[in-house]
C-alpha atoms as a PDB file:
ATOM      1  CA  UNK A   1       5.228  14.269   7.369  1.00  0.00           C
ATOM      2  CA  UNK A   2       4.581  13.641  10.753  1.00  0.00           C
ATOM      3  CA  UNK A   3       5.000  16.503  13.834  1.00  0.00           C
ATOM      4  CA  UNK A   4       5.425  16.121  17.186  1.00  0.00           C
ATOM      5  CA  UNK A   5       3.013  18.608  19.139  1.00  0.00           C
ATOM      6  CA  UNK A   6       3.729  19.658  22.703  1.00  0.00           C
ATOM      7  CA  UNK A   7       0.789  21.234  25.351  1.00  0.00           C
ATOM      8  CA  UNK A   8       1.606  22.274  28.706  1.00  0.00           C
ATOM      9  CA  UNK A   9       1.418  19.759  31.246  1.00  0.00           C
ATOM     10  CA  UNK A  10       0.328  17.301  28.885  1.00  0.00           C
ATOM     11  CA  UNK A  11       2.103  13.866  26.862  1.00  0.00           C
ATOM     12  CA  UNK A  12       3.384  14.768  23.638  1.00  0.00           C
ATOM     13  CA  UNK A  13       0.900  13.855  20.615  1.00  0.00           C
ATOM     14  CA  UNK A  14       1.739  12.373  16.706  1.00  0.00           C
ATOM     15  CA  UNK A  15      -0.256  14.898  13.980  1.00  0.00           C
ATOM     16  CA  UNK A  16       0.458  14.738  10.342  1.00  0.00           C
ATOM     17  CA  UNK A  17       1.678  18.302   9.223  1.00  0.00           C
ATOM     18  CA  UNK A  18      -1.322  18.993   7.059  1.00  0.00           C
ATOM     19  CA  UNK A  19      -3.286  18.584  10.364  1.00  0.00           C
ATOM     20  CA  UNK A  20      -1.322  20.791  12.216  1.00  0.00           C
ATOM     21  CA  UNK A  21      -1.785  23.253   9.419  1.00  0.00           C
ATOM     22  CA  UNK A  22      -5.906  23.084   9.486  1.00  0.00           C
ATOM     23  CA  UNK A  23      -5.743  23.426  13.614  1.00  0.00           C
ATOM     24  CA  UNK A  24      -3.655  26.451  12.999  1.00  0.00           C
ATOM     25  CA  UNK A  25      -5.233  29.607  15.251  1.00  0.00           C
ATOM     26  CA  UNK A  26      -4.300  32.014  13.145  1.00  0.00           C
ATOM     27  CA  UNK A  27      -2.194  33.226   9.836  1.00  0.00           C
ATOM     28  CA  UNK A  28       1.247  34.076  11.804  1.00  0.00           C
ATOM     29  CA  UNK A  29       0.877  30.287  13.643  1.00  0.00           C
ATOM     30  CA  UNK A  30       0.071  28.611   9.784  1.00  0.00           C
ATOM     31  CA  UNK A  31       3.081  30.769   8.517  1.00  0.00           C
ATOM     32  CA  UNK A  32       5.483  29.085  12.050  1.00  0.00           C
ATOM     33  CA  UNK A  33       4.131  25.380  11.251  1.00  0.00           C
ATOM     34  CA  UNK A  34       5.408  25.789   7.574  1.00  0.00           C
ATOM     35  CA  UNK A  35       8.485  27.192   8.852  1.00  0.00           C
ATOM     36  CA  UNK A  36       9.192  23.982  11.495  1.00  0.00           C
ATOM     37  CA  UNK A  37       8.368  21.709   8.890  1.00  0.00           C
ATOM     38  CA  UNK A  38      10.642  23.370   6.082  1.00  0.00           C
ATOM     39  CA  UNK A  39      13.291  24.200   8.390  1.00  0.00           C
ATOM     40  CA  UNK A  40      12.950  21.582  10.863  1.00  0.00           C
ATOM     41  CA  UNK A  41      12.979  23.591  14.168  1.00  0.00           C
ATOM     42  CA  UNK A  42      10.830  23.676  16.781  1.00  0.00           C
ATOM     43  CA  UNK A  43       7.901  26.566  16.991  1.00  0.00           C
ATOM     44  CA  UNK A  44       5.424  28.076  19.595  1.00  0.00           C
ATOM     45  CA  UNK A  45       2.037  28.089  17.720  1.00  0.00           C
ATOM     46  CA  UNK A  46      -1.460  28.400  18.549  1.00  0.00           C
ATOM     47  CA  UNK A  47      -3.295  24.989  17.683  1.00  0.00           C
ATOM     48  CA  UNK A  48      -6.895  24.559  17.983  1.00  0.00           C
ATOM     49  CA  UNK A  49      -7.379  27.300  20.439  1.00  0.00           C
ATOM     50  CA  UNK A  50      -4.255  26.259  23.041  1.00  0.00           C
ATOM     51  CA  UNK A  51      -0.212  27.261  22.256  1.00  0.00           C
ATOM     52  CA  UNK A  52       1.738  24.133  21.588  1.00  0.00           C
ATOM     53  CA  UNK A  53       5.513  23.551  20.540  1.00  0.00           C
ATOM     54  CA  UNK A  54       5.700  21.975  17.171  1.00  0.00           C
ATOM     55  CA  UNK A  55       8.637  20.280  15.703  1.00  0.00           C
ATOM     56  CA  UNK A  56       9.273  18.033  13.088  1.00  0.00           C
ATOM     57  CA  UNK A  57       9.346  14.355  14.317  1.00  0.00           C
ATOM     58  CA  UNK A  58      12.431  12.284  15.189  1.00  0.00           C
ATOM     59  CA  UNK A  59      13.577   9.740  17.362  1.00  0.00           C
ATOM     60  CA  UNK A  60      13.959  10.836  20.668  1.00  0.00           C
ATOM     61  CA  UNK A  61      11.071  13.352  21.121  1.00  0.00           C
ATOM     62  CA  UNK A  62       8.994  11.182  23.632  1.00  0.00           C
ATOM     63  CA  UNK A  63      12.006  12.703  26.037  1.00  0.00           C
ATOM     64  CA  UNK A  64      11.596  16.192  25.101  1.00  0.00           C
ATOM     65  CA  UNK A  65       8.721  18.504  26.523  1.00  0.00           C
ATOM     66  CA  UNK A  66       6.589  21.665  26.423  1.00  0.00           C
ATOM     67  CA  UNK A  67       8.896  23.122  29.375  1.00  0.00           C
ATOM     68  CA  UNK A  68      12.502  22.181  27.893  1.00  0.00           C
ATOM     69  CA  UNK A  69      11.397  23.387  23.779  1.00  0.00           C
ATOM     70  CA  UNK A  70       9.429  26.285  24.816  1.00  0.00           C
ATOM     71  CA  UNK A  71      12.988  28.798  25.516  1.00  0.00           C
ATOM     72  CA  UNK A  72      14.614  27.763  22.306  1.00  0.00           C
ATOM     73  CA  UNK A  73      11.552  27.350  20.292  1.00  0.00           C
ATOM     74  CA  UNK A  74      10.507  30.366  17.481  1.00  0.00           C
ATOM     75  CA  UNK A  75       7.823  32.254  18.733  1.00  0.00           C
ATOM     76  CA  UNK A  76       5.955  34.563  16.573  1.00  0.00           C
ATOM     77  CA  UNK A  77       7.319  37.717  17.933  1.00  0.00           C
ATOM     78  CA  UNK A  78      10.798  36.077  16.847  1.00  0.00           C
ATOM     79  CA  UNK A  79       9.542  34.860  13.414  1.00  0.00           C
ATOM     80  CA  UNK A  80       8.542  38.494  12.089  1.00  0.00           C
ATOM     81  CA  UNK A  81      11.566  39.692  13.366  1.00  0.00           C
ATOM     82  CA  UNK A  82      13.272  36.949  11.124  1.00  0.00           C
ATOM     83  CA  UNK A  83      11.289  38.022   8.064  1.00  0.00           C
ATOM     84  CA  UNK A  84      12.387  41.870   9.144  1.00  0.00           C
ATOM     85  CA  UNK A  85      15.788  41.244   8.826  1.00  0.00           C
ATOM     86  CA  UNK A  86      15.625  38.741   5.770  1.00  0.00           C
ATOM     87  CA  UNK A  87      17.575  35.655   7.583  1.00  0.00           C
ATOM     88  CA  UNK A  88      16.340  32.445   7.578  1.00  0.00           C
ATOM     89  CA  UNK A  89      17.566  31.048  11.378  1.00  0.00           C
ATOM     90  CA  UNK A  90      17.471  32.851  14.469  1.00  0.00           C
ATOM     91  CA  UNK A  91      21.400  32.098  14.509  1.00  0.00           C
ATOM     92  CA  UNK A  92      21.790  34.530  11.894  1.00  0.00           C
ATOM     93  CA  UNK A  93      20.193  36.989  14.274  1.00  0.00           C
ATOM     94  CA  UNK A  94      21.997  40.178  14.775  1.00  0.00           C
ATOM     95  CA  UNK A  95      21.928  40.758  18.688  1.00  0.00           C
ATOM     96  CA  UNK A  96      19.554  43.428  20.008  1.00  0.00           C
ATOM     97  CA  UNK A  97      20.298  46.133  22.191  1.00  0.00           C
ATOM     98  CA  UNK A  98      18.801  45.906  25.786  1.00  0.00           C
ATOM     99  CA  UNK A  99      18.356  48.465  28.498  1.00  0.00           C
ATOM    100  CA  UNK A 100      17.549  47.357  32.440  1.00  0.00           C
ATOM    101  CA  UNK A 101      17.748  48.681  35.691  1.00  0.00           C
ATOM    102  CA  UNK A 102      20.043  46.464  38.144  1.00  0.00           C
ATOM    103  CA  UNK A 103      18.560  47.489  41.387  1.00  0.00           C
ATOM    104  CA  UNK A 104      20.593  46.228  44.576  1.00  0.00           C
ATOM    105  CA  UNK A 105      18.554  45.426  47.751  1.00  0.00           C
ATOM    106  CA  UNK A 106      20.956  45.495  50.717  1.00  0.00           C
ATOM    107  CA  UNK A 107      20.060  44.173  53.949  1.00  0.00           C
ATOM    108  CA  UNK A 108      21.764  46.482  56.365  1.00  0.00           C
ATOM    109  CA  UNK A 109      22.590  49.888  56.497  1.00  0.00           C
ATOM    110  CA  UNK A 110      26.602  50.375  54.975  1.00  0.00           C
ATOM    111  CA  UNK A 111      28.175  52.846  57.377  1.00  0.00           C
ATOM    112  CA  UNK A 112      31.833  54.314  58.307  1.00  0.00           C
ATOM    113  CA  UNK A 113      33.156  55.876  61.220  1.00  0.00           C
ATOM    114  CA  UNK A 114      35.386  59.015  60.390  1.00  0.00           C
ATOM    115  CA  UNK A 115      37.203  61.338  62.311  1.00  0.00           C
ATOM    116  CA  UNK A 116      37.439  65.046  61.557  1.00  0.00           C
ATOM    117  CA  UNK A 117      39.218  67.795  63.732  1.00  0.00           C
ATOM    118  CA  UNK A 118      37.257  70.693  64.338  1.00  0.00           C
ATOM    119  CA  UNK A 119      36.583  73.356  67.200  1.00  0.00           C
ATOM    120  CA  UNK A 120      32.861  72.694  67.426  1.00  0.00           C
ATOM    121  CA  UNK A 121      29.972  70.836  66.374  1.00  0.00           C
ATOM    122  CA  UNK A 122      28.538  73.677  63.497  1.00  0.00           C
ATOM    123  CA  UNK A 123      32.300  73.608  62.429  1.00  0.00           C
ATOM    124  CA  UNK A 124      32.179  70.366  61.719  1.00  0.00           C
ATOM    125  CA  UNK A 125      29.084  69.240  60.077  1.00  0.00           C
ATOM    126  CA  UNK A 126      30.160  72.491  57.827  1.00  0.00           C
ATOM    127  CA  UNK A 127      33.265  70.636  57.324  1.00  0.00           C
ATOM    128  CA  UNK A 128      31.531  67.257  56.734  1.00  0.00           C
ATOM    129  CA  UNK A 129      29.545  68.922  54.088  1.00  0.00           C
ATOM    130  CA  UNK A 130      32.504  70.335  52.167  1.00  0.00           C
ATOM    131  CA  UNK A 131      33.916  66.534  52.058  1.00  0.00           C
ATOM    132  CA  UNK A 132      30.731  65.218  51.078  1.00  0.00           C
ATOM    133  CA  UNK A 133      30.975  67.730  47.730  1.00  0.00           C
ATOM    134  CA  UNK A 134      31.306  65.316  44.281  1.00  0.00           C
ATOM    135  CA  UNK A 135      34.772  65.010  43.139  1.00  0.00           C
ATOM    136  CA  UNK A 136      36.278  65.973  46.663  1.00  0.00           C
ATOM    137  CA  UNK A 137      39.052  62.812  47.683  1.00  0.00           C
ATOM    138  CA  UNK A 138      36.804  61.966  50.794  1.00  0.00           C
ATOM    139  CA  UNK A 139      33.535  61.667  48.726  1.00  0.00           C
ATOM    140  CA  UNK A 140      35.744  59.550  46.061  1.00  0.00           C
ATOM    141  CA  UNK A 141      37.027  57.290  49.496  1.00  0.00           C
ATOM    142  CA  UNK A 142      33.624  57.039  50.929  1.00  0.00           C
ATOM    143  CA  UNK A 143      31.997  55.347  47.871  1.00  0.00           C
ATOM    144  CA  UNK A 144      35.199  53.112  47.850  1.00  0.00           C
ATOM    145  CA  UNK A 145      34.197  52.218  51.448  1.00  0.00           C
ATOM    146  CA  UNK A 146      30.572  51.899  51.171  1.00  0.00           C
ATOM    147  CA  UNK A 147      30.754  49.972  48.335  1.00  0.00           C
ATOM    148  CA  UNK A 148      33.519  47.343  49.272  1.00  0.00           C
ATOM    149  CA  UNK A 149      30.903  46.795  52.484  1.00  0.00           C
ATOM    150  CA  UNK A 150      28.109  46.229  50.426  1.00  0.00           C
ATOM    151  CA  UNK A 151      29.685  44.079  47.984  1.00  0.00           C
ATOM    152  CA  UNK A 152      31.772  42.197  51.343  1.00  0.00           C
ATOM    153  CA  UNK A 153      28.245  41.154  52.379  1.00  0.00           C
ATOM    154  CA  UNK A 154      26.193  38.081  51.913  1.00  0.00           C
ATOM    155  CA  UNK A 155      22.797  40.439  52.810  1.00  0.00           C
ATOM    156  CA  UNK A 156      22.427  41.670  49.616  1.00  0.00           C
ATOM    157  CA  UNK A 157      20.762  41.170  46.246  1.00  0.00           C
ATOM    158  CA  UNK A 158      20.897  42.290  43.193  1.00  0.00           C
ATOM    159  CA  UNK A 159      17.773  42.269  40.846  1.00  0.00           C
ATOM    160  CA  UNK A 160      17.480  43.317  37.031  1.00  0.00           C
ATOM    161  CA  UNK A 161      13.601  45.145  36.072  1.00  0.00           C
ATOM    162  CA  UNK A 162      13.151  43.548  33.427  1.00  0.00           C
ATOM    163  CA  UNK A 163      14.719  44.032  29.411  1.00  0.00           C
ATOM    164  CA  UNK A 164      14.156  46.350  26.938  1.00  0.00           C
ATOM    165  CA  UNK A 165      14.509  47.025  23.130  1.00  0.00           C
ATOM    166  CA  UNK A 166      16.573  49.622  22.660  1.00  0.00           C
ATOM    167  CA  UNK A 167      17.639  48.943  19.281  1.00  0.00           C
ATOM    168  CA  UNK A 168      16.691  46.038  16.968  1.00  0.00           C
ATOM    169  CA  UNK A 169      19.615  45.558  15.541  1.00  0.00           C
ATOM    170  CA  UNK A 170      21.790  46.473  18.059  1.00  0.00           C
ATOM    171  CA  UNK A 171      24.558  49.564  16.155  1.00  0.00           C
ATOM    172  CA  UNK A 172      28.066  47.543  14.827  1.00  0.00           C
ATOM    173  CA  UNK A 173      30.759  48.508  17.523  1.00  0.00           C
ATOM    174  CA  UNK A 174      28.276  48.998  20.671  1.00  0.00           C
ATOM    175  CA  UNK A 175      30.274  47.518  23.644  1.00  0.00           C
ATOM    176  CA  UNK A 176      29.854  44.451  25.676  1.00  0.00           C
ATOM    177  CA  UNK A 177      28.592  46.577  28.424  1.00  0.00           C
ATOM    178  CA  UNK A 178      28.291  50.320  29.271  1.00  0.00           C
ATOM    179  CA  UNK A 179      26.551  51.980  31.987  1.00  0.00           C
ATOM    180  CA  UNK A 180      23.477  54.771  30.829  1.00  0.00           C
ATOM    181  CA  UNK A 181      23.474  57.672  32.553  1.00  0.00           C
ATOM    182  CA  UNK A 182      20.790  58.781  34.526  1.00  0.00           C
ATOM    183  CA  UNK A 183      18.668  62.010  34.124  1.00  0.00           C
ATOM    184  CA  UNK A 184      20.220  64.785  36.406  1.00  0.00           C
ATOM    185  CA  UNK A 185      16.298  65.298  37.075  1.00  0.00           C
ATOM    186  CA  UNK A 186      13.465  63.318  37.113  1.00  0.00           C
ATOM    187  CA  UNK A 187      11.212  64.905  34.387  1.00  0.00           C
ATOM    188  CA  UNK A 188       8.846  67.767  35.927  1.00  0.00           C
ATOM    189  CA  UNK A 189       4.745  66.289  35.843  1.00  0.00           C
ATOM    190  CA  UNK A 190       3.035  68.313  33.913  1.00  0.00           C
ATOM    191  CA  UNK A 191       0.837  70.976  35.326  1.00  0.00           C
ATOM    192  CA  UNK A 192      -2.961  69.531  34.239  1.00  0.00           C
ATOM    193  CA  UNK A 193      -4.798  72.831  36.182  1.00  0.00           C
END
């Protein structure tokens, strides 16, 4: 059976499966070009000493490239975690369970502009840090504030770093979403004297 092999920035190339399978790189990549051709899906493989996408071949594949198979193609990291969890697709796939950091970069500096009675200056930045106390209405107002400015605003950005495995499969019933709680402290450094 013919396969259609795909290299980076180069014209898609005719090899008979048998010749993938002797330009194989290594065990895992033989193991992924008996997979495609058994299961007829595209895979990432290493192929005489450069990663290719190999498929089976059909009409059409002189329109397809490195670049558009590469995101949907099975990788290696992908196939043992197929043979892990004894499926045969990556459909059948339970989802995983990620962990990132959203980090918002904001442009300007939020601020508000309060007013507070009080008979003198000491009074009231003693005042101002009674309201600024967690749980106190004013703190609970402020974040409202601050954060309806910041979100108002074309001047900011918000920026994931990066994904990871928390849990492979993720546990039946974890929500869509949920926010992780952050340490109350970072962790001490240890003392190396």
């Amino acid at each position: 059976m013919k396969m259609s092999v795909f290299r980076q920035g180069r014209t898609r190339s005719e090899l008979d499966h048998l010749a993938c399978m002797d330009m194989a790189a290594s065990a895992v990549d033989l193991d992924l070009i008996t997979f495609s051709f058994i299961n007829a899906k595209p895979v990432i493989a290493g192929l005489d000493g450069a990663t290719a996408v190999i498929k089976p071949l059909e009409a059409g594949d002189e329109a397809l490239s490195f670049e558009t198979l590469y995101d949907t193609a099975v990788s290696g990291h992908e196939f043992e975690r197929l043979k892990r969890h004894k499926v045969q697709f990556p459909d059948e796939l339970k989802p995983r369970l990620y962990e990132t950091v959203l980090v918002l970069e904001v442009g300007f500096h939020p601020h508000v502009r309060i007013r507070i009675p009080a008979k003198n200056e000491q009074a009231v930045r003693s005042k101002l840090r009674e309201l600024m106390e967690p749980g106190q209405p004013f703190y609970q107002r402020l974040v409202e504030e601050l954060a309806n400015q910041i979100f108002a605003s074309d001047d900011i950005t918000l920026a994931s770093q990066g994904f990871l495995t928390v849990d492979d499969p993720a546990p039946d019933g974890s929500p869509e979403w949920e926010f992780v709680p952050w340490p109350a402290e970072p962790p001490a450094a240890e003392d190396k004297t």
